[in-house]
C-alpha atoms as a PDB file:
ATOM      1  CA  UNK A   1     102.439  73.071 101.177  1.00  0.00           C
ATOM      2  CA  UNK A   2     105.262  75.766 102.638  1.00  0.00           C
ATOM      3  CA  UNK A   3     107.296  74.684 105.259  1.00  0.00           C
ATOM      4  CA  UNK A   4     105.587  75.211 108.539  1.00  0.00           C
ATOM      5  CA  UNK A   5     108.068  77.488 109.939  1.00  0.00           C
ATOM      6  CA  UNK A   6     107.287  80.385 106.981  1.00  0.00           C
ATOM      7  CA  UNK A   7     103.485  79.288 108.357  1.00  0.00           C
ATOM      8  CA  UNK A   8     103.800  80.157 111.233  1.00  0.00           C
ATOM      9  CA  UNK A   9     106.042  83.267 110.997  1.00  0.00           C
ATOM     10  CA  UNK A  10     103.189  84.597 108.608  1.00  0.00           C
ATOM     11  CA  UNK A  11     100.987  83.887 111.413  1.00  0.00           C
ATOM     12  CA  UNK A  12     102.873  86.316 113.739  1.00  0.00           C
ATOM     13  CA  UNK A  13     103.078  88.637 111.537  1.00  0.00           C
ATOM     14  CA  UNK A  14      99.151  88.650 110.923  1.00  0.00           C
ATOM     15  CA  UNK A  15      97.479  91.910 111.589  1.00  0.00           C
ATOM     16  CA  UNK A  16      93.944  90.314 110.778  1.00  0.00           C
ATOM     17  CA  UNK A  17      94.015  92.229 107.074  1.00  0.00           C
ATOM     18  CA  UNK A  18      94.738  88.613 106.145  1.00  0.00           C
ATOM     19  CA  UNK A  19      93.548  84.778 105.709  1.00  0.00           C
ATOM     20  CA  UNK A  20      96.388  82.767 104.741  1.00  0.00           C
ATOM     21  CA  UNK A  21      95.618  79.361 102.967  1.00  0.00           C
ATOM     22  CA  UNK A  22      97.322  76.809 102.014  1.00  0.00           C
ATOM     23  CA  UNK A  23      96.201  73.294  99.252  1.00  0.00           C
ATOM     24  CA  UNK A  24      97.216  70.119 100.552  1.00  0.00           C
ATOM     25  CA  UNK A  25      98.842  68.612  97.223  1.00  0.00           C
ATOM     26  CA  UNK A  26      97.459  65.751  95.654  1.00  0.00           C
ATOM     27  CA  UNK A  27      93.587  65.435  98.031  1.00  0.00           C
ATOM     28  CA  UNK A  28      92.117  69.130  96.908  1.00  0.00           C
ATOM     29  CA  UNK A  29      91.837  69.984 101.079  1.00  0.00           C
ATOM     30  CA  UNK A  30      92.278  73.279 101.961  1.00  0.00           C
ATOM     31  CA  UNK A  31      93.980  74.164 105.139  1.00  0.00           C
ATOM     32  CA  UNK A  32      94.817  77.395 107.184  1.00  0.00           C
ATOM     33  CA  UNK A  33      96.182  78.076 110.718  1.00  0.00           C
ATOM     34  CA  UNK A  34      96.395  80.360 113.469  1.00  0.00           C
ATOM     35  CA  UNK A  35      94.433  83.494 112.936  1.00  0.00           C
ATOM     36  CA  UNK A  36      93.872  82.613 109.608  1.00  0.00           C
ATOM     37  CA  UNK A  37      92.025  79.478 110.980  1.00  0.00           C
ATOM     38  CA  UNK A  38      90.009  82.051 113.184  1.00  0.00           C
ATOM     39  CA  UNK A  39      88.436  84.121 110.620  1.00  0.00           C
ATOM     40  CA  UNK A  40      88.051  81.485 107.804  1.00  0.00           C
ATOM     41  CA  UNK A  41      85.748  79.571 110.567  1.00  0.00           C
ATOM     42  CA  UNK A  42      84.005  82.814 110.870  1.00  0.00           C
ATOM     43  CA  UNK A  43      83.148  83.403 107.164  1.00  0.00           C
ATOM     44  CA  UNK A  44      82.838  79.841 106.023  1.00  0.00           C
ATOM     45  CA  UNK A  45      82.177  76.007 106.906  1.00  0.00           C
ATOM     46  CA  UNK A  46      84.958  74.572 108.362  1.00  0.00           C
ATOM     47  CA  UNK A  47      86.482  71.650 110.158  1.00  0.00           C
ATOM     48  CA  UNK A  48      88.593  72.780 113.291  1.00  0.00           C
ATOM     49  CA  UNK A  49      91.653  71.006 114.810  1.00  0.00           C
ATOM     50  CA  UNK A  50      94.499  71.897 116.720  1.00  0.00           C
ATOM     51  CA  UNK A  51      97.572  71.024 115.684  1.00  0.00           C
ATOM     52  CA  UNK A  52     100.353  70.248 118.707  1.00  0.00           C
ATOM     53  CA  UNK A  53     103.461  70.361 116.512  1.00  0.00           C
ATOM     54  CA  UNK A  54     102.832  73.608 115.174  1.00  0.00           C
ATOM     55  CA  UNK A  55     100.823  74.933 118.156  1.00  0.00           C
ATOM     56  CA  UNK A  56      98.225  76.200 116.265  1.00  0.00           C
ATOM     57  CA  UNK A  57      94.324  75.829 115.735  1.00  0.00           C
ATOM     58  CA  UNK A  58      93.550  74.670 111.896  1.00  0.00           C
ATOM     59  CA  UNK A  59      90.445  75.426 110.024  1.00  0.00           C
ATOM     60  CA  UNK A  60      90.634  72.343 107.171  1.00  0.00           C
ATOM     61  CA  UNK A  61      88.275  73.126 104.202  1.00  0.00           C
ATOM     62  CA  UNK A  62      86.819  71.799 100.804  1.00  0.00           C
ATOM     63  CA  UNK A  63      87.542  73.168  96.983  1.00  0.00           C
ATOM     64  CA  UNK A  64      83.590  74.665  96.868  1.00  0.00           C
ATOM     65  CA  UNK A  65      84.289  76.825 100.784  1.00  0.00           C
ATOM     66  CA  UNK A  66      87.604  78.173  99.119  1.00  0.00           C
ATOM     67  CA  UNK A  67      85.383  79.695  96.247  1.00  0.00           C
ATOM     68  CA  UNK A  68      82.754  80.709  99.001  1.00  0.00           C
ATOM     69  CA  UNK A  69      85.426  82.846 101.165  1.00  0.00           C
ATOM     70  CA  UNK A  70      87.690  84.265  97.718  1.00  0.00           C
ATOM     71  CA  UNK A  71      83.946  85.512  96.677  1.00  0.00           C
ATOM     72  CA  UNK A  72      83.303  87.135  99.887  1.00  0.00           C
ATOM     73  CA  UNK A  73      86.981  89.198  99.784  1.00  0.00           C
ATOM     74  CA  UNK A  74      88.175  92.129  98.022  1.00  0.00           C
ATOM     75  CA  UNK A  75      91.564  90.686  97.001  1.00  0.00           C
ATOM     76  CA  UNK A  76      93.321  86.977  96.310  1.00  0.00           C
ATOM     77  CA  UNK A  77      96.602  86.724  95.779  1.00  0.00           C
ATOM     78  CA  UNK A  78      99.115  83.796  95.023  1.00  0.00           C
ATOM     79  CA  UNK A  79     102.736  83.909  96.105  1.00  0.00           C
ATOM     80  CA  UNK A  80     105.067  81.115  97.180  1.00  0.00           C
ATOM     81  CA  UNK A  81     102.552  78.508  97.707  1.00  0.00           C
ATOM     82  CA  UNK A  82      99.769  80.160  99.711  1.00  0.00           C
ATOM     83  CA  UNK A  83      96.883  82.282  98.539  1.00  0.00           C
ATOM     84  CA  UNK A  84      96.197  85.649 101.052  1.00  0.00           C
ATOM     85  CA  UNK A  85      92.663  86.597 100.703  1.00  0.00           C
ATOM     86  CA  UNK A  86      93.077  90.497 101.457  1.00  0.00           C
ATOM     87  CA  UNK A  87      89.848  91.701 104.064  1.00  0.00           C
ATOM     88  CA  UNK A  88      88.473  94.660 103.835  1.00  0.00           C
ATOM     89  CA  UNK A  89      88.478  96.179 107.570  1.00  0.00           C
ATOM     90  CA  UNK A  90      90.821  94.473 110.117  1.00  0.00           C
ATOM     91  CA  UNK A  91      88.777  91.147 111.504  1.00  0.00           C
ATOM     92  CA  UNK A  92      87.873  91.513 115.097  1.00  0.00           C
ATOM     93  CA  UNK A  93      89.661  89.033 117.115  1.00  0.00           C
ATOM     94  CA  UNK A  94      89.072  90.136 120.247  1.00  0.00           C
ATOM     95  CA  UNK A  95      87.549  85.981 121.014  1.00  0.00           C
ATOM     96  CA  UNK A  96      90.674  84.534 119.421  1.00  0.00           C
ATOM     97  CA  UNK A  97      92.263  82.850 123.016  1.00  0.00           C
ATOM     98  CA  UNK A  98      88.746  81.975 124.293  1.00  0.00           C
ATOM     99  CA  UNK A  99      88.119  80.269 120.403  1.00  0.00           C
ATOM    100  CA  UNK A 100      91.771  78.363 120.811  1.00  0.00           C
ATOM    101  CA  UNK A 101      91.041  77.228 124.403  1.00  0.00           C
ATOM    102  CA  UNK A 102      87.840  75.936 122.947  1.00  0.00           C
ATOM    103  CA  UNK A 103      89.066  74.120 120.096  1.00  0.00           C
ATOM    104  CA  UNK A 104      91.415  72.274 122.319  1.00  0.00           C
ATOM    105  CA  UNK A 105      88.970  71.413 124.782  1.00  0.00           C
ATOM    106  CA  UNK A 106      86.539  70.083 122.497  1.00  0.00           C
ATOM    107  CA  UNK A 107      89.776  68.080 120.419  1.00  0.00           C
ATOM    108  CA  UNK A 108      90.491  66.658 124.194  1.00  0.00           C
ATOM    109  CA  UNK A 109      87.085  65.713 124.848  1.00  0.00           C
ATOM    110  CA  UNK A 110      86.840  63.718 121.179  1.00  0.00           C
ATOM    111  CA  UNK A 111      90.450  62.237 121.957  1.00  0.00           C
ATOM    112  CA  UNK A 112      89.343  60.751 125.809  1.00  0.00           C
ATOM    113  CA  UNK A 113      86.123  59.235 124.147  1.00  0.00           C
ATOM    114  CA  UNK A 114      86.673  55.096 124.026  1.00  0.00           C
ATOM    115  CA  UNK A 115      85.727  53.959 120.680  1.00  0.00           C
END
C-alpha cells in the first residue's frame, strides 16, 4: 500500500468522479478512505472504521466486493499502487460529515463496550 500521505492528498483532491482503492499486500483485503470510503459503502458491502492517524473513515472490503464495484463502473485504472474506479456522474455527497460523525460514534460506542 502507498504511503498514507499520497492517500490522503488524493483524498483532497477528490471531486467524487473517483473511488480510490488500495490491496493490503499479502491478506487479499481491500481498503479505501475518505470519500472513497463514502461511496464504496454506498455501492457495495463494506466494513467501516475510522482511522485516527490518518483522520479518515475506511471502508475495508473482500476480493469478490472489489469485482462487485469494478463491474458496476465505467472505468478501472491501475497506477502507482491504487486502482481509481472512474464514476459516471459526480457521487452525491451531500451526507458525507453526517456519515463520518456516524462512523465515529458508532466506533466509540463498540470501543466503551467491556468485553
Amino acid at each position: 500500500m502507498k504511503n498514507y500521505d499520497a492517500i490522503i492528498l488524493k483524498e483532497i483532491r477528490n471531486s467524487g468522479k473517483a473511488i480510490y482503492v488500495y490491496k493490503i499486500p499479502y491478506i487479499g483485503i481491500y481498503v479505501s478512505f475518505g470519500l472513497s470510503a463514502f461511496h464504496a459503502a454506498h455501492y457495495i458491502h463494506t466494513t467501516i472504521s475510522y482511522s485516527d492517524e490518518l483522520l479518515l473513515p475506511v471502508a475495508i472490503f473482500r476480493e469478490y466486493e472489489f469485482f462487485v464495484l469494478k463491474n458496476k463502473v465505467k472505468k478501472v485504472d491501475y497506477d502507482d499502487g491504487a486502482w481509481t474506479f472512474h464514476m459516471s456522474d459526480n457521487l452525491n455527497y451531500d451526507n458525507y460529515g453526517n456519515w463520518i460523525d456516524s462512523v465515529k460514534e458508532e466506533r466509540k460506542t463498540i470501543i466503551s463496550q467491556p468485553i
